[in-house]
C-alpha atoms as a PDB file:
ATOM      1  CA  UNK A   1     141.714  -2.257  48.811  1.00  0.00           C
ATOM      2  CA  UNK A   2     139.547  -3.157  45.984  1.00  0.00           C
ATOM      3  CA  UNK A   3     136.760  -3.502  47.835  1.00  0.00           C
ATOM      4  CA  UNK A   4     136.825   0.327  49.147  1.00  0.00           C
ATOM      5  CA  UNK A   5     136.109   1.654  45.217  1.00  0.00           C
ATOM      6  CA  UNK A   6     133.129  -0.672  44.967  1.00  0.00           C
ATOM      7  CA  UNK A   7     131.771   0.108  48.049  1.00  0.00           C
ATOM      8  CA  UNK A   8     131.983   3.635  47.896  1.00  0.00           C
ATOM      9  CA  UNK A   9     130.459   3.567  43.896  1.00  0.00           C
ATOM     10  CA  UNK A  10     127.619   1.579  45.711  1.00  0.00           C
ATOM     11  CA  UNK A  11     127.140   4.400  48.080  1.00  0.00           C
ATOM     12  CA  UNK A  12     126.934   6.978  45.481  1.00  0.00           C
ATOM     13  CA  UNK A  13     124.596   5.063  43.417  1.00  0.00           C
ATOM     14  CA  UNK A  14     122.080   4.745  46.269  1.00  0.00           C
ATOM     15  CA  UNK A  15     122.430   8.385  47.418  1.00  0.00           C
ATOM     16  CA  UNK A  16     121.608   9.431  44.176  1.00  0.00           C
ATOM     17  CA  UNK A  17     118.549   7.493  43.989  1.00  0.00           C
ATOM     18  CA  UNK A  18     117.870   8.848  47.508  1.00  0.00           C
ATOM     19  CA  UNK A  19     118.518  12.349  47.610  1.00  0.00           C
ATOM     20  CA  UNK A  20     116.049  13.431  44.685  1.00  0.00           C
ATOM     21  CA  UNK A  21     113.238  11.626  46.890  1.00  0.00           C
ATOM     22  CA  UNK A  22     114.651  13.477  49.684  1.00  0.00           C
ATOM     23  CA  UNK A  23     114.037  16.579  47.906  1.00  0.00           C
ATOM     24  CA  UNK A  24     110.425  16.153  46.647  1.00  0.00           C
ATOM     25  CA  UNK A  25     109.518  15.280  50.417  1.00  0.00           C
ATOM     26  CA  UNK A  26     108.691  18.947  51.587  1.00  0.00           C
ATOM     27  CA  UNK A  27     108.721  18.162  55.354  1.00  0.00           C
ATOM     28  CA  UNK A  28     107.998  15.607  57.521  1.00  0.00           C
ATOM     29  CA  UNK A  29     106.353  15.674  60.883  1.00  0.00           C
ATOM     30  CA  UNK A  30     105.159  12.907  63.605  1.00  0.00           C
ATOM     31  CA  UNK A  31     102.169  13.458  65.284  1.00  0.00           C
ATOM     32  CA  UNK A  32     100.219  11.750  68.450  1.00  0.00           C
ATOM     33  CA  UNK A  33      96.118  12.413  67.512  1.00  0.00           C
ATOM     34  CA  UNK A  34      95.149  10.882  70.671  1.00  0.00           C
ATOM     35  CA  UNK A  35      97.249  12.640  72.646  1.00  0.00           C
ATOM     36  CA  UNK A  36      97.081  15.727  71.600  1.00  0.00           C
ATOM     37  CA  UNK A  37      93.400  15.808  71.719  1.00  0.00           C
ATOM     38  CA  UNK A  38      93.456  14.660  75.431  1.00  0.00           C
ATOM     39  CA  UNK A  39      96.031  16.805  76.340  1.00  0.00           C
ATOM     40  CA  UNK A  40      93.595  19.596  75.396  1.00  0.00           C
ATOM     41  CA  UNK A  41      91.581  22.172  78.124  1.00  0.00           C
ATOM     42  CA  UNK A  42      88.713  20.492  77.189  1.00  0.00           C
ATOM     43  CA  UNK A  43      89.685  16.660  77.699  1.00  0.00           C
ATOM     44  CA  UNK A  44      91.245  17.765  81.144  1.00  0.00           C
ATOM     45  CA  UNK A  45      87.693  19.736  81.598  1.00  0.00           C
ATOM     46  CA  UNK A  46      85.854  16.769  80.477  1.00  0.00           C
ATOM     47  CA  UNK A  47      87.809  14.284  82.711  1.00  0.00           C
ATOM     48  CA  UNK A  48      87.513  16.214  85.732  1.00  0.00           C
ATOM     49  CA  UNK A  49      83.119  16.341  85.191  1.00  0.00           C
ATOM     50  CA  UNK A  50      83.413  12.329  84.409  1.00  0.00           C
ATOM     51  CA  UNK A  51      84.953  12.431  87.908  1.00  0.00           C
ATOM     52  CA  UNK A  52      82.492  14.512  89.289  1.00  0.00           C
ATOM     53  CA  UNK A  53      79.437  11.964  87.942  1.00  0.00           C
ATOM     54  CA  UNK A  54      81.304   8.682  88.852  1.00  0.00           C
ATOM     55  CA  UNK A  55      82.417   9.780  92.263  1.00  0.00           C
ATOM     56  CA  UNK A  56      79.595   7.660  93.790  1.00  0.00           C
ATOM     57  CA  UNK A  57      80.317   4.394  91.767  1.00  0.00           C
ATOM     58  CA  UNK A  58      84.069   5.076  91.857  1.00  0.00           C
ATOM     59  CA  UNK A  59      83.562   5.361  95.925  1.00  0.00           C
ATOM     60  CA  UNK A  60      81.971   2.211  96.094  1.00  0.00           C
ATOM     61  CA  UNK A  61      84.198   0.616  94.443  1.00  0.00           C
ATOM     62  CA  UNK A  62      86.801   1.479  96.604  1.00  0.00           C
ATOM     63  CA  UNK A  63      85.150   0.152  99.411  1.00  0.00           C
ATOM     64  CA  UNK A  64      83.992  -3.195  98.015  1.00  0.00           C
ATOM     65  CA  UNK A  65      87.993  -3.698  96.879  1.00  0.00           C
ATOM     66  CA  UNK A  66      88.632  -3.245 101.146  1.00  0.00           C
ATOM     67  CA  UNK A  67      85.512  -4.830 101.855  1.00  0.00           C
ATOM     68  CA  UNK A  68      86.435  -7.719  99.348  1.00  0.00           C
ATOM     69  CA  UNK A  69      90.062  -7.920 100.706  1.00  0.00           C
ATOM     70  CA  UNK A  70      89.074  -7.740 104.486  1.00  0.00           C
ATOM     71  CA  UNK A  71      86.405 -10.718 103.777  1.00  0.00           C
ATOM     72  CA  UNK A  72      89.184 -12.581 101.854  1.00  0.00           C
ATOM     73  CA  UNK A  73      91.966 -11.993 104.771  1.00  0.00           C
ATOM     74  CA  UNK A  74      89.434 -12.918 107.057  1.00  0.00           C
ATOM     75  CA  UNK A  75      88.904 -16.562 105.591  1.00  0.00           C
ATOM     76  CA  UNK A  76      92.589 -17.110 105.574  1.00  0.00           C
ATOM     77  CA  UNK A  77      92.835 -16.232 109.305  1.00  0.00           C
ATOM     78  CA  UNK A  78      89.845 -17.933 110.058  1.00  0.00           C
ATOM     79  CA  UNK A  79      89.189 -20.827 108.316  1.00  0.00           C
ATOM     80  CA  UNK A  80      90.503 -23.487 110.881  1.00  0.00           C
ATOM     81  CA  UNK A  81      88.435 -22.000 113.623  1.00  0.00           C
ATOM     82  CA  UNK A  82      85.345 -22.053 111.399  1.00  0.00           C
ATOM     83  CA  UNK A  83      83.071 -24.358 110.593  1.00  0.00           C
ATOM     84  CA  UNK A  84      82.079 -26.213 107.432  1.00  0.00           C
ATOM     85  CA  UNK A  85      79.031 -24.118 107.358  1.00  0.00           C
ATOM     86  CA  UNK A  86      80.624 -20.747 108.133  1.00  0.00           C
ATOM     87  CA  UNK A  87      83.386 -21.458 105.646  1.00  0.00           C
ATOM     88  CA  UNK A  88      80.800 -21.914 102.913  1.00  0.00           C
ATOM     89  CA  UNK A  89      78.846 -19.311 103.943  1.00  0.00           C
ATOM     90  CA  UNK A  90      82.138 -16.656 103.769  1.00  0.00           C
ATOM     91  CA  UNK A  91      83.099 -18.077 101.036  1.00  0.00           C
ATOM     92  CA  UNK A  92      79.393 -17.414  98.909  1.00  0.00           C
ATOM     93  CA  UNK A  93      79.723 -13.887 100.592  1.00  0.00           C
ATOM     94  CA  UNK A  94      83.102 -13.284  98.897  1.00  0.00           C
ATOM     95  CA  UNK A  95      81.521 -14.694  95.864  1.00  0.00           C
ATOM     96  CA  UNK A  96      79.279 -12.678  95.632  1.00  0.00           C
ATOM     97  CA  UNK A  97      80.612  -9.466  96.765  1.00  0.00           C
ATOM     98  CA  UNK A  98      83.688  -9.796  93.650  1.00  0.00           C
ATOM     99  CA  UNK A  99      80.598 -10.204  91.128  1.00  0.00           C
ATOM    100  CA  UNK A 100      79.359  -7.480  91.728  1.00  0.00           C
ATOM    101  CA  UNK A 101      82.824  -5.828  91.919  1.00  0.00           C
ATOM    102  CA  UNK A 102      83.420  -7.336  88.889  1.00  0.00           C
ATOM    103  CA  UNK A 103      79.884  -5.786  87.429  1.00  0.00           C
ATOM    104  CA  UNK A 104      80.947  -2.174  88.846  1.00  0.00           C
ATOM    105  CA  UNK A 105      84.521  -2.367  87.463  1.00  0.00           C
ATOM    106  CA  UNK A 106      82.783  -3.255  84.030  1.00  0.00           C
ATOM    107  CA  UNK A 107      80.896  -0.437  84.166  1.00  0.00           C
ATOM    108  CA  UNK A 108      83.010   2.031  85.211  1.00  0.00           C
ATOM    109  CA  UNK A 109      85.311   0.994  82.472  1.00  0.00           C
ATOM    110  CA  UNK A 110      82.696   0.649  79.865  1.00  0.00           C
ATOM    111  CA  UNK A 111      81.371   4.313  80.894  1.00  0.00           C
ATOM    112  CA  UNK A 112      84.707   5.874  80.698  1.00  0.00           C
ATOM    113  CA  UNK A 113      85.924   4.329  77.407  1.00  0.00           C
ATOM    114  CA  UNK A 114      82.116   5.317  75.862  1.00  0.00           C
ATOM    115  CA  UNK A 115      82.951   9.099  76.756  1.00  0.00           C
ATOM    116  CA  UNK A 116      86.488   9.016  75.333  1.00  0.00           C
ATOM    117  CA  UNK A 117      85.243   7.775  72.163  1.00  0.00           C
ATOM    118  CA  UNK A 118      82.365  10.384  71.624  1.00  0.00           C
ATOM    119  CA  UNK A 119      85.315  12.962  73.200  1.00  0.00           C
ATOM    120  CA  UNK A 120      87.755  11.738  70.422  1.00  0.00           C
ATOM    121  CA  UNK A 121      84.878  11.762  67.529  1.00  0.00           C
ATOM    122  CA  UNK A 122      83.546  15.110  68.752  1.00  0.00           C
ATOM    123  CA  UNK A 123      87.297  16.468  68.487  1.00  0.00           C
ATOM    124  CA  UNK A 124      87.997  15.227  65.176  1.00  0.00           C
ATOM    125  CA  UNK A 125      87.090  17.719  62.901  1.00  0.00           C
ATOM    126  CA  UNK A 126      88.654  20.074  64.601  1.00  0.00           C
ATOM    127  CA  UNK A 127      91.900  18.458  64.773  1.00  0.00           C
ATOM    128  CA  UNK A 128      91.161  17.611  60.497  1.00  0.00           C
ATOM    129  CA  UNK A 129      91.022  21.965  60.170  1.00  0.00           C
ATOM    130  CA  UNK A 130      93.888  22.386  62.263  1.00  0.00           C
ATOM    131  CA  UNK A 131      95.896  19.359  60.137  1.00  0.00           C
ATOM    132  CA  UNK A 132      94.665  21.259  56.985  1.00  0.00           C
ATOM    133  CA  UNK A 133      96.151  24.829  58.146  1.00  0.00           C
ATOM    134  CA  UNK A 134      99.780  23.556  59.497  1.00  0.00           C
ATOM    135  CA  UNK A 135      99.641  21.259  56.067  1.00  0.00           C
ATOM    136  CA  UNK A 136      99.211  24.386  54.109  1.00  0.00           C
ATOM    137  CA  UNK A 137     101.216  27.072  56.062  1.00  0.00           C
ATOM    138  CA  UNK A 138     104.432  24.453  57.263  1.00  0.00           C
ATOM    139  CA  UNK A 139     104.384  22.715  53.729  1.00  0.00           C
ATOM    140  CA  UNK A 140     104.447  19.419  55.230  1.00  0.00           C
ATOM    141  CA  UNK A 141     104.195  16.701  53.036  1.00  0.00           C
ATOM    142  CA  UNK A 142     103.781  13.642  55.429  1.00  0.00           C
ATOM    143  CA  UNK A 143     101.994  13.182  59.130  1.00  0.00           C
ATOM    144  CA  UNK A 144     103.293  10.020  60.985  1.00  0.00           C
ATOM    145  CA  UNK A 145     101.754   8.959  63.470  1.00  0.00           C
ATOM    146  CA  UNK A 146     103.869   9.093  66.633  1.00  0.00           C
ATOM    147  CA  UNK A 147     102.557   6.091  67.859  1.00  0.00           C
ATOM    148  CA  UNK A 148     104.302   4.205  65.064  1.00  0.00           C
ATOM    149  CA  UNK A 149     107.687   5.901  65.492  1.00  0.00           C
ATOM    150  CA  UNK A 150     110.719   4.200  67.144  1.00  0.00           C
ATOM    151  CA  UNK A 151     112.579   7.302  67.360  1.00  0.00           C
ATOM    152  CA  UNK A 152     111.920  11.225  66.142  1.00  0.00           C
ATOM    153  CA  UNK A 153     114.078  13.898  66.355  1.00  0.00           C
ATOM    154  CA  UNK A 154     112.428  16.470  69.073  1.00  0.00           C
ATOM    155  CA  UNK A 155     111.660  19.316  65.935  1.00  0.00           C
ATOM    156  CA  UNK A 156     109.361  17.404  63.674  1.00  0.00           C
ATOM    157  CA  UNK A 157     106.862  16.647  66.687  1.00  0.00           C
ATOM    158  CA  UNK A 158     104.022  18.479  66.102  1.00  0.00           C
ATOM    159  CA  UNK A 159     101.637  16.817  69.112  1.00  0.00           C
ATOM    160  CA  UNK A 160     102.333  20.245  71.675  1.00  0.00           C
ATOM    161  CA  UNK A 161     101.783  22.770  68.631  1.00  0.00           C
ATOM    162  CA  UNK A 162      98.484  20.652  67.870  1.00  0.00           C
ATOM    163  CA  UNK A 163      97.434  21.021  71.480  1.00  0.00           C
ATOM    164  CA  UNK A 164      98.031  24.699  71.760  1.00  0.00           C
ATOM    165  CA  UNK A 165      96.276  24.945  68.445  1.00  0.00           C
ATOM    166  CA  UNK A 166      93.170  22.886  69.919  1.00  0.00           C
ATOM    167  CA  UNK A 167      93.424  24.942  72.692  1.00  0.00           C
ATOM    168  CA  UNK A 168      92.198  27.753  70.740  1.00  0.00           C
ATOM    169  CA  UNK A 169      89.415  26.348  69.361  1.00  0.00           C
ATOM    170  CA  UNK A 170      86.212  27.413  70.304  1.00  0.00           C
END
């Protein structure tokens, strides 16, 4: 029973240490940069022409993975009924062939990551004015990034306002 008194004087100590830091905080909101800025018109816009220009690399890719795969199944099926030579010779094939799967996959990658990053530094500014005008006209105090956050309640996401915001931008 003594213990109750204490605990709750403990409790009342730290709240009022708390609650005048709560009140200098204005608001708080989370925020996901990233994903706001490709959830934008133009990242969907700019996705869909990255598709357009790596259809033919993206298409032969495709087919070496089932020309790759067929070549490999084929070795497996085969190899007791092939000889020494042949064996070799599929196997140099299928060498070969996953390099320069390998090579394409690389480049595809590298391609795709390159335009994101010119995308994302391109979109920055933007996303700085619109930060600067929901700062000034929401009084918001601190921007977490979402991608930090363990849990959020659904209000002080800003990400879809952002987006619609972007949206707007010329």
């Amino acid at each position: 029973m003594n213990k109750f008194p204490r605990i709750l004087g403990s409790a009342l100590l730290a709240m009022s240490l708390v609650v005048p830091a709560l009140a200098h905080a204005e608001t708080i909101v989370v925020l996901k940069p990233e994903q706001a800025m490709f959830a934008t018109e133009k990242a969907i816009a700019l996705g869909h022409q990255l598709s357009a220009e790596l259809k033919p690399q993206t298409t032969r890719f495709d087919a070496m993975g089932v020309e790759l795969q067929a070549l490999q199944q084929r070795l497996q099926a085969d190899k007791d009924l092939m000889s020494a030579a042949e064996v070799q010779a599929l196997q140099g094939e299928i060498q070969a062939l996953a390099a320069e799967y390998q090579q394409l996959q690389n480049y595809l990658s590298n391609t795709k990551l390159k335009i994101e990053q010119e995308f994302l530094a391109k979109m920055r500014p933007t996303l700085d004015k619109i930060l600067r005008q929901l700062i000034e006209e929401n009084n918001i105090s601190l921007i977490i990034n979402g991608q930090s956050v363990i849990y959020n309640a659904a209000g002080i996401d800003i990400t879809p306002k952002v987006v619609e915001l972007l949206n707007l931008e010329p």
